[in-house]
C-alpha atoms as a PDB file:
ATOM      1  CA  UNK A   1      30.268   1.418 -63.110  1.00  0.00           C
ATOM      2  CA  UNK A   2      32.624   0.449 -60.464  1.00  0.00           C
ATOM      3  CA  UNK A   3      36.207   1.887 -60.778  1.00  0.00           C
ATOM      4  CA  UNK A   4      39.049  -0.111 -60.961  1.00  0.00           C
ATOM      5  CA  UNK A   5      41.088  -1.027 -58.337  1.00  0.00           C
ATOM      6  CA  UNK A   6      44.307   0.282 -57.118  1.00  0.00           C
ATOM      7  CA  UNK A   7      47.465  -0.941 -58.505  1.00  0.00           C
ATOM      8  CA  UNK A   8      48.859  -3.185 -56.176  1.00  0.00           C
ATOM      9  CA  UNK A   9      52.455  -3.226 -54.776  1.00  0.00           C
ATOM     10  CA  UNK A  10      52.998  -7.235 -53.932  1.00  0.00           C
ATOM     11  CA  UNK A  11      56.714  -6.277 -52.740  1.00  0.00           C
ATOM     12  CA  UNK A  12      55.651  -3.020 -50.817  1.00  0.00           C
ATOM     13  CA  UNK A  13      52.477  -5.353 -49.419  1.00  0.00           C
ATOM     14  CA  UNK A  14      54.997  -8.271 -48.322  1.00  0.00           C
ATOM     15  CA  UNK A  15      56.903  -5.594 -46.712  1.00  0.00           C
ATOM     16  CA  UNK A  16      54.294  -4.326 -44.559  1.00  0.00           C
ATOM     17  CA  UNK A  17      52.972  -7.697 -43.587  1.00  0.00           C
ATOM     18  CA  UNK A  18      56.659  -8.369 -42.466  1.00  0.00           C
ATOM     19  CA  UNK A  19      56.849  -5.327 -40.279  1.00  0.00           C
ATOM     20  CA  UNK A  20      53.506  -6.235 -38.519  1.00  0.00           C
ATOM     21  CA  UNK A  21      54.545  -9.921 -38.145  1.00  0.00           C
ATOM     22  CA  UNK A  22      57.375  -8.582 -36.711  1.00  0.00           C
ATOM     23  CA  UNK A  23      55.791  -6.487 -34.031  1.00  0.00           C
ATOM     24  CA  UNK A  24      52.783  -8.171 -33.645  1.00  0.00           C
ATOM     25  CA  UNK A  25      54.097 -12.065 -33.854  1.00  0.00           C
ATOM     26  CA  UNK A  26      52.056 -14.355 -36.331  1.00  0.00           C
ATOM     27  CA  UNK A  27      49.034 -14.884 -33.640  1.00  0.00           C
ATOM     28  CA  UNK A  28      48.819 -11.527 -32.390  1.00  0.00           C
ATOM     29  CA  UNK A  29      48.306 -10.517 -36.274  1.00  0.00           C
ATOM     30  CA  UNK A  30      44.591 -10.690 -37.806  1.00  0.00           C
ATOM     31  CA  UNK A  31      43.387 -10.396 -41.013  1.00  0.00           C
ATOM     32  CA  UNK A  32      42.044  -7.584 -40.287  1.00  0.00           C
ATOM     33  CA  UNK A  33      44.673  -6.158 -38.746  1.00  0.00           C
ATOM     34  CA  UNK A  34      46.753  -6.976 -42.331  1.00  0.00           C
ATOM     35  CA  UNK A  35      43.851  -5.404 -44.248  1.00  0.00           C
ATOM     36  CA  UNK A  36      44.551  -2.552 -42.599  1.00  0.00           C
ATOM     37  CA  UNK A  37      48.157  -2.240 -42.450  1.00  0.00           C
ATOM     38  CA  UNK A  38      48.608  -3.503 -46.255  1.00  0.00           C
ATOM     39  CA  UNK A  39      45.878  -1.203 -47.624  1.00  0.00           C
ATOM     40  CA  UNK A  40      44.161  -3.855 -49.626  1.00  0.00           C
ATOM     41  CA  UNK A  41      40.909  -6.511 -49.335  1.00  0.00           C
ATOM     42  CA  UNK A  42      41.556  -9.283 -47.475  1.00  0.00           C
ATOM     43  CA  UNK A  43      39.979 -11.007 -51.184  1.00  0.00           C
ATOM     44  CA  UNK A  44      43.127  -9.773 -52.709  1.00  0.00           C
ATOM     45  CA  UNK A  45      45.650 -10.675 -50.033  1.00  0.00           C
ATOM     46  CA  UNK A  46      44.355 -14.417 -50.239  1.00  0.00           C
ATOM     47  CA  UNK A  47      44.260 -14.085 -54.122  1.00  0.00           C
ATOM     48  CA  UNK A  48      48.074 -12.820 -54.118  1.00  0.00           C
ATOM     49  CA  UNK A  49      49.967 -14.402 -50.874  1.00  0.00           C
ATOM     50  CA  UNK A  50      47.482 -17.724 -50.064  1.00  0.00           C
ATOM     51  CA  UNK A  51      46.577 -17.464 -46.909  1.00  0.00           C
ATOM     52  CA  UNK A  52      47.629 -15.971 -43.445  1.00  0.00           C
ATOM     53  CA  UNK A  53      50.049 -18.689 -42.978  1.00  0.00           C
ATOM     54  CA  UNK A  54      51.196 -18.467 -46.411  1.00  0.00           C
ATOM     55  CA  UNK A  55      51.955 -14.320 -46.005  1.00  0.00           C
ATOM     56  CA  UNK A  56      53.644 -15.485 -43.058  1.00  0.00           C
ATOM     57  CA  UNK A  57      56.108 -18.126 -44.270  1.00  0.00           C
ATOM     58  CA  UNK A  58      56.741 -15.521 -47.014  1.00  0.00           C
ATOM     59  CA  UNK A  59      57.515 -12.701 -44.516  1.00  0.00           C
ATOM     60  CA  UNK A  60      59.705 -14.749 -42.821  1.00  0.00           C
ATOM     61  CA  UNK A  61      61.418 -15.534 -46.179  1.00  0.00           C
ATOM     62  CA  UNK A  62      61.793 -12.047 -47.375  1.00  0.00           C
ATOM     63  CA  UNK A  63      62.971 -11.021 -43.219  1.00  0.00           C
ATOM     64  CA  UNK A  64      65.872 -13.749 -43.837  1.00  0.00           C
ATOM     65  CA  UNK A  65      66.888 -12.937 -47.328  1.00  0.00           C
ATOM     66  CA  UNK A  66      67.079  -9.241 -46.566  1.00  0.00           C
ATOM     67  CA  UNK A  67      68.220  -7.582 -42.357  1.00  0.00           C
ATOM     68  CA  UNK A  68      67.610 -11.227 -41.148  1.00  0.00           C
ATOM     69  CA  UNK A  69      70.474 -12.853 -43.364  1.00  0.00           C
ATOM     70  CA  UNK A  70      72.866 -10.725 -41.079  1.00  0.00           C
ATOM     71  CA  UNK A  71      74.383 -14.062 -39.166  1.00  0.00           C
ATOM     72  CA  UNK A  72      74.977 -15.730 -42.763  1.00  0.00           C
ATOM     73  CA  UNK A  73      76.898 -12.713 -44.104  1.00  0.00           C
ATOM     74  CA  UNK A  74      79.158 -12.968 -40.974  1.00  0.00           C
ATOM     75  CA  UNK A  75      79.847 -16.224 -40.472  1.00  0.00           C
ATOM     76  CA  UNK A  76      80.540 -16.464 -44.522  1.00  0.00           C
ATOM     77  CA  UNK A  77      82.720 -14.030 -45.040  1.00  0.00           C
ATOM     78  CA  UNK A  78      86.393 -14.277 -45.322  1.00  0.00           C
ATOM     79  CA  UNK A  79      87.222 -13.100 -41.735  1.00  0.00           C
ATOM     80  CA  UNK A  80      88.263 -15.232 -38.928  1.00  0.00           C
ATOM     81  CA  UNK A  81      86.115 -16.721 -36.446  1.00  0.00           C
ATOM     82  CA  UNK A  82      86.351 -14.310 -33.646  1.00  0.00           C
ATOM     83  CA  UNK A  83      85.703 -11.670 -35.623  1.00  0.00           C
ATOM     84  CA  UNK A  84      82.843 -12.972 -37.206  1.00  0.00           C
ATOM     85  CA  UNK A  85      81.141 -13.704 -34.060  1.00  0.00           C
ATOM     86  CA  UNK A  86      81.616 -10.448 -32.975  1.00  0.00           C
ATOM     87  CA  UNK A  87      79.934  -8.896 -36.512  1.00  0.00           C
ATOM     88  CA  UNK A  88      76.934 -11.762 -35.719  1.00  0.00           C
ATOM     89  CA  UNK A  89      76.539 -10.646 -32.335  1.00  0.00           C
ATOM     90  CA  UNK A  90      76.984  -6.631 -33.148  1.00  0.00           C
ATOM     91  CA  UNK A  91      75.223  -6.598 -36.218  1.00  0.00           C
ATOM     92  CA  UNK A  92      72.187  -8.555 -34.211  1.00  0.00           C
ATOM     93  CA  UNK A  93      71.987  -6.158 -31.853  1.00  0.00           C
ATOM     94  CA  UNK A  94      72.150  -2.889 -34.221  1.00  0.00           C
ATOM     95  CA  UNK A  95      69.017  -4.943 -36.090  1.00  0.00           C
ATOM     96  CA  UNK A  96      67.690  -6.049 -32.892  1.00  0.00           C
ATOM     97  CA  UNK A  97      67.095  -2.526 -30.972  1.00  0.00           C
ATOM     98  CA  UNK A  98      66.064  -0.660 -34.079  1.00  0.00           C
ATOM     99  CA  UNK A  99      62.690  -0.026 -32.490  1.00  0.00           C
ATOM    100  CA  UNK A 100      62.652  -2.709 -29.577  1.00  0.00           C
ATOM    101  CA  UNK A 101      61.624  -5.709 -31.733  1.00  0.00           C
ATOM    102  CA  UNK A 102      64.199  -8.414 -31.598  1.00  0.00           C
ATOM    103  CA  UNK A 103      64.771 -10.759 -33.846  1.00  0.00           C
ATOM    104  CA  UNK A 104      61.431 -11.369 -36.334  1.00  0.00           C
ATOM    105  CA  UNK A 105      62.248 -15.873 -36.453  1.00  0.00           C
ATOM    106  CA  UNK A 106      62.679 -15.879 -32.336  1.00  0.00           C
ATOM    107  CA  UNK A 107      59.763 -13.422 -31.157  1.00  0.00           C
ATOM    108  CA  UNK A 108      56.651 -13.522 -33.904  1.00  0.00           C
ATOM    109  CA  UNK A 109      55.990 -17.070 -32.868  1.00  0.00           C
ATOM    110  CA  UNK A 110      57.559 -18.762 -29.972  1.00  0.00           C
ATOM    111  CA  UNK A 111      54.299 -20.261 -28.165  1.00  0.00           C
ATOM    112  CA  UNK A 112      51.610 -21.145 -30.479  1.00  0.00           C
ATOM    113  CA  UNK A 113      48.364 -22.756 -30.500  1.00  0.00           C
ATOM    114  CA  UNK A 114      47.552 -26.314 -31.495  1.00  0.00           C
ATOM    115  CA  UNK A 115      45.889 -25.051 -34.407  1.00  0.00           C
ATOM    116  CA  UNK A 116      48.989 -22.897 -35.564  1.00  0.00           C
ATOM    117  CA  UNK A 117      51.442 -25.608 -34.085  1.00  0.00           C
ATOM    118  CA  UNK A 118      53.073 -26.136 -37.645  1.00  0.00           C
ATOM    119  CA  UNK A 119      54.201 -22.359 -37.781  1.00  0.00           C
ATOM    120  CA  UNK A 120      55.839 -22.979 -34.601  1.00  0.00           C
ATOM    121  CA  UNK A 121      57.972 -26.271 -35.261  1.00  0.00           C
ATOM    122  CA  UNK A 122      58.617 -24.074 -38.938  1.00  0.00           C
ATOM    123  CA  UNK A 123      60.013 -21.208 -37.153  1.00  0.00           C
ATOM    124  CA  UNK A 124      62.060 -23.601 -34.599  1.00  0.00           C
ATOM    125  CA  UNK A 125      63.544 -25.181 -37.613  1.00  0.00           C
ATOM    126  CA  UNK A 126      65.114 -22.153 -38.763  1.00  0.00           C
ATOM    127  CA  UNK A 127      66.306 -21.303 -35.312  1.00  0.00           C
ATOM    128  CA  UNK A 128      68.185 -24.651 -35.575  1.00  0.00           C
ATOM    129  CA  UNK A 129      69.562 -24.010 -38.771  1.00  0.00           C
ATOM    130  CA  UNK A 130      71.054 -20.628 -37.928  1.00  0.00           C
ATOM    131  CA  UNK A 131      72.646 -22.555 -34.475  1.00  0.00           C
ATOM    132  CA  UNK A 132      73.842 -25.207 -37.425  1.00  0.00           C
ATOM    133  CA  UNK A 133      75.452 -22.438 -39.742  1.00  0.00           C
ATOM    134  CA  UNK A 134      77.632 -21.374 -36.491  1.00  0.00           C
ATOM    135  CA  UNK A 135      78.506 -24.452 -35.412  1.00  0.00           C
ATOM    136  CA  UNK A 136      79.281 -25.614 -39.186  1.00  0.00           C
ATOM    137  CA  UNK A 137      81.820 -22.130 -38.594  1.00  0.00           C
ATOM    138  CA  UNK A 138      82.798 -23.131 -35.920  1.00  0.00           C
ATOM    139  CA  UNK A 139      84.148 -26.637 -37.136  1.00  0.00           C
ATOM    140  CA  UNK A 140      85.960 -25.196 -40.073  1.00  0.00           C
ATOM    141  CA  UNK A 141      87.914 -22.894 -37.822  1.00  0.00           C
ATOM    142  CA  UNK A 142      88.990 -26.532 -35.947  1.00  0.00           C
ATOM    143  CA  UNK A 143      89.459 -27.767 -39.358  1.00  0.00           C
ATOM    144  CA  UNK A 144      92.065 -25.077 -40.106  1.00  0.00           C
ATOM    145  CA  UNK A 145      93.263 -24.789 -37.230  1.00  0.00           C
ATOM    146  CA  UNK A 146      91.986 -21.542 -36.071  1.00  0.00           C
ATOM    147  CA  UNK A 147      90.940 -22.585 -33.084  1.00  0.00           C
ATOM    148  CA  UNK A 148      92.441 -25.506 -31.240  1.00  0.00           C
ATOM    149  CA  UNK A 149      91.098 -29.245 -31.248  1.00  0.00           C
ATOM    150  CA  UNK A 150      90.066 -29.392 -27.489  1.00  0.00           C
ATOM    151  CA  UNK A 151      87.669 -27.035 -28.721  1.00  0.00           C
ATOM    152  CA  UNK A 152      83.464 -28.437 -28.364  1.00  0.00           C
ATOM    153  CA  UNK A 153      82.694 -26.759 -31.297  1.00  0.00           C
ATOM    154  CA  UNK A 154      78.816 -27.950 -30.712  1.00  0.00           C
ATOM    155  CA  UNK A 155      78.965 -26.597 -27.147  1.00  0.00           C
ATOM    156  CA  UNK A 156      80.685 -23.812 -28.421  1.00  0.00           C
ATOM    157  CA  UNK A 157      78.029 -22.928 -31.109  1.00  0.00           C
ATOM    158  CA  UNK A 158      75.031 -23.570 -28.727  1.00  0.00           C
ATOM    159  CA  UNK A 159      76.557 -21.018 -26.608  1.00  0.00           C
ATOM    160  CA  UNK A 160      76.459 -18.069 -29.332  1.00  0.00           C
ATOM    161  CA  UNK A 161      73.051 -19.385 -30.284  1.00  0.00           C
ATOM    162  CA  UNK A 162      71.761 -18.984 -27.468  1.00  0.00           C
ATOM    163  CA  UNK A 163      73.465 -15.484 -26.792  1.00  0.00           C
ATOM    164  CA  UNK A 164      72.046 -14.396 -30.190  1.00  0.00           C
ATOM    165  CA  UNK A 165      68.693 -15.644 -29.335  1.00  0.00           C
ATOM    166  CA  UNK A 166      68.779 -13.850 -25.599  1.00  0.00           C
ATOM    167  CA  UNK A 167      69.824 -10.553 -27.386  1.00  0.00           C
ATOM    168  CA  UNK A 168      67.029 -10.554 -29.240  1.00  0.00           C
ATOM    169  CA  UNK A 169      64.671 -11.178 -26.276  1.00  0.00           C
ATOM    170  CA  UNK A 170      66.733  -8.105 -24.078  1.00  0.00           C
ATOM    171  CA  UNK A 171      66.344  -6.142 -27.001  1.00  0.00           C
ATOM    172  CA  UNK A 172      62.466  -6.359 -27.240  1.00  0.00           C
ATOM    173  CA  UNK A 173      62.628  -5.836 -23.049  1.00  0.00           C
ATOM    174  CA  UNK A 174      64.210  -2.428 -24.048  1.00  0.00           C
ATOM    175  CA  UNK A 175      67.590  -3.185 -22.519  1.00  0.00           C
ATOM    176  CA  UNK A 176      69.251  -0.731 -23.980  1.00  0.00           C
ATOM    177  CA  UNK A 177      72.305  -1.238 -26.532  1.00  0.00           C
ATOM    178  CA  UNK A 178      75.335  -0.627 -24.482  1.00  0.00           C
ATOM    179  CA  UNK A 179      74.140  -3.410 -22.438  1.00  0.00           C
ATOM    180  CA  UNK A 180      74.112  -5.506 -24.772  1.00  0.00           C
ATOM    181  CA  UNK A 181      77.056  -5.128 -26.094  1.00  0.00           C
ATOM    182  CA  UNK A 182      78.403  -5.149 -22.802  1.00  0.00           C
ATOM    183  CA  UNK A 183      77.213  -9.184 -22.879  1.00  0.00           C
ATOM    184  CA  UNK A 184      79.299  -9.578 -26.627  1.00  0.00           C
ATOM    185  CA  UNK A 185      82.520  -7.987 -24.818  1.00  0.00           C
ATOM    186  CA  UNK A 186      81.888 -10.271 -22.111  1.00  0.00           C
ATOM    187  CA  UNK A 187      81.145 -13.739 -23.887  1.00  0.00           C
ATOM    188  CA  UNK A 188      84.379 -12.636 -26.403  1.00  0.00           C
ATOM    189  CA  UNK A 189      86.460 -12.624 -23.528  1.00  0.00           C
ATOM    190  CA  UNK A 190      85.026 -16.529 -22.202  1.00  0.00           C
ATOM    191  CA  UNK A 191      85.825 -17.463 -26.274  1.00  0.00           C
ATOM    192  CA  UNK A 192      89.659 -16.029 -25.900  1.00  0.00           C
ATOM    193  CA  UNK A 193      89.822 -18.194 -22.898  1.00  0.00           C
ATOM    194  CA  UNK A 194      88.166 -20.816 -23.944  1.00  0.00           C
ATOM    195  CA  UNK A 195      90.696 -21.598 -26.946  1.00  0.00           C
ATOM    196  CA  UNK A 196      93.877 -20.983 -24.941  1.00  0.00           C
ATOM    197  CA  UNK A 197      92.967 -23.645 -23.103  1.00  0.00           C
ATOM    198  CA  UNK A 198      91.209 -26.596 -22.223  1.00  0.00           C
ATOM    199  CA  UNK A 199      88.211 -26.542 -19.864  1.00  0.00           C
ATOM    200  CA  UNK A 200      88.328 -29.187 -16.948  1.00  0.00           C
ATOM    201  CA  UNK A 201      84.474 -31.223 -17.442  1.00  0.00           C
ATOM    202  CA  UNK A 202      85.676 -32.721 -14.282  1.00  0.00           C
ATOM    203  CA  UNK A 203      85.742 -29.641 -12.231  1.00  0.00           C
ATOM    204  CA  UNK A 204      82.357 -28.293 -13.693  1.00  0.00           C
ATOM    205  CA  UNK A 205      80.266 -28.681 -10.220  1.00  0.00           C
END
């Protein structure tokens, strides 16, 4: 008579899939590779999580909700908006070099196949929304008066996006920390400029 099977850990499972995801990116991950790293039958990962895709999506989920969620606890806290961008940017890197792998929503699936090309535009819409959440910051410090109204809040939140994005890529290329926050100390100092006053579009080239 067969014995029964392990008890099974679906938060300790989700957990593990995240961490490979993370290192491995969603493509570079196999079922078998999951099987091993989870501990379990790849008959009981589809039976609790879906599907590949579905584990996935759910990683992701968990990744944002937990060390991933780090921009959203900035940006809506009750500090101003200098100092929130600089807990987004430091906390990103403290996350971000904890064993070289970046952030998990910008490097686990940046090129993908066709076949896997909805993961992709998925993962690109969360990127957007996290540029979205800054600039949304961004406009209530104009609102308030924070920061001044010849401010480009848009520009102005595409520019820490893509900061926080390029962190996480340096980070994976082992660049190591005080680098990085080397780049913060020197992006803070364009953003003190920047809202003392206005930049000249005219005199860009």
């Amino acid at each position: 008579m067969a014995g029964r099977p392990r008890e099974f850990d679906r938060g300790l499972a989700l957990e593990r899939a995240r961490d490979l995801f993370w290192t491995r990116g969603y493509e570079g991950t196999s079922m078998a590779d999951l099987v091993n790293a989870l501990g379990i039958a790849s008959a009981r990962i589809y039976a609790a999580f879906g599907s590949k895709e579905a584990l996935f999506r759910e990683a992701i989920e968990h990744y944002e909700s937990e060390e991933g969620g780090f921009a959203e606890r900035a940006l809506s806290g009750a500090k101003g908006i200098r100092s929130a961008l600089e807990e987004m940017f430091r906390e990103a890197i403290a996350l971000y070099t904890k064993g070289a792998k970046g952030c998990m929503v910008v490097s686990s699936a940046t090129n993908c196949a066709q076949e896997n090309e909805a993961v992709g535009v998925w993962l690109a819409q969360h990127r957007k929304a996290r540029t979205q959440s800054i600039i949304d910051r961004l406009s209530k410090a104009k609102r308030s008066g924070e920061i001044p109204k010849h401010v480009d809040e848009v520009a102005a939140g595409d520019c820490c996006a893509t900061l926080l994005h390029g962190l996480s890529v340096q980070a994976r290329d082992g660049v190591k920390p005080q680098r990085l926050h080397a780049m913060v100390d020197s992006f803070l100092t364009a953003f003190d400029t920047m809202i003392e006053r206005p930049f000249d579009k005219e005199q860009r080239f």
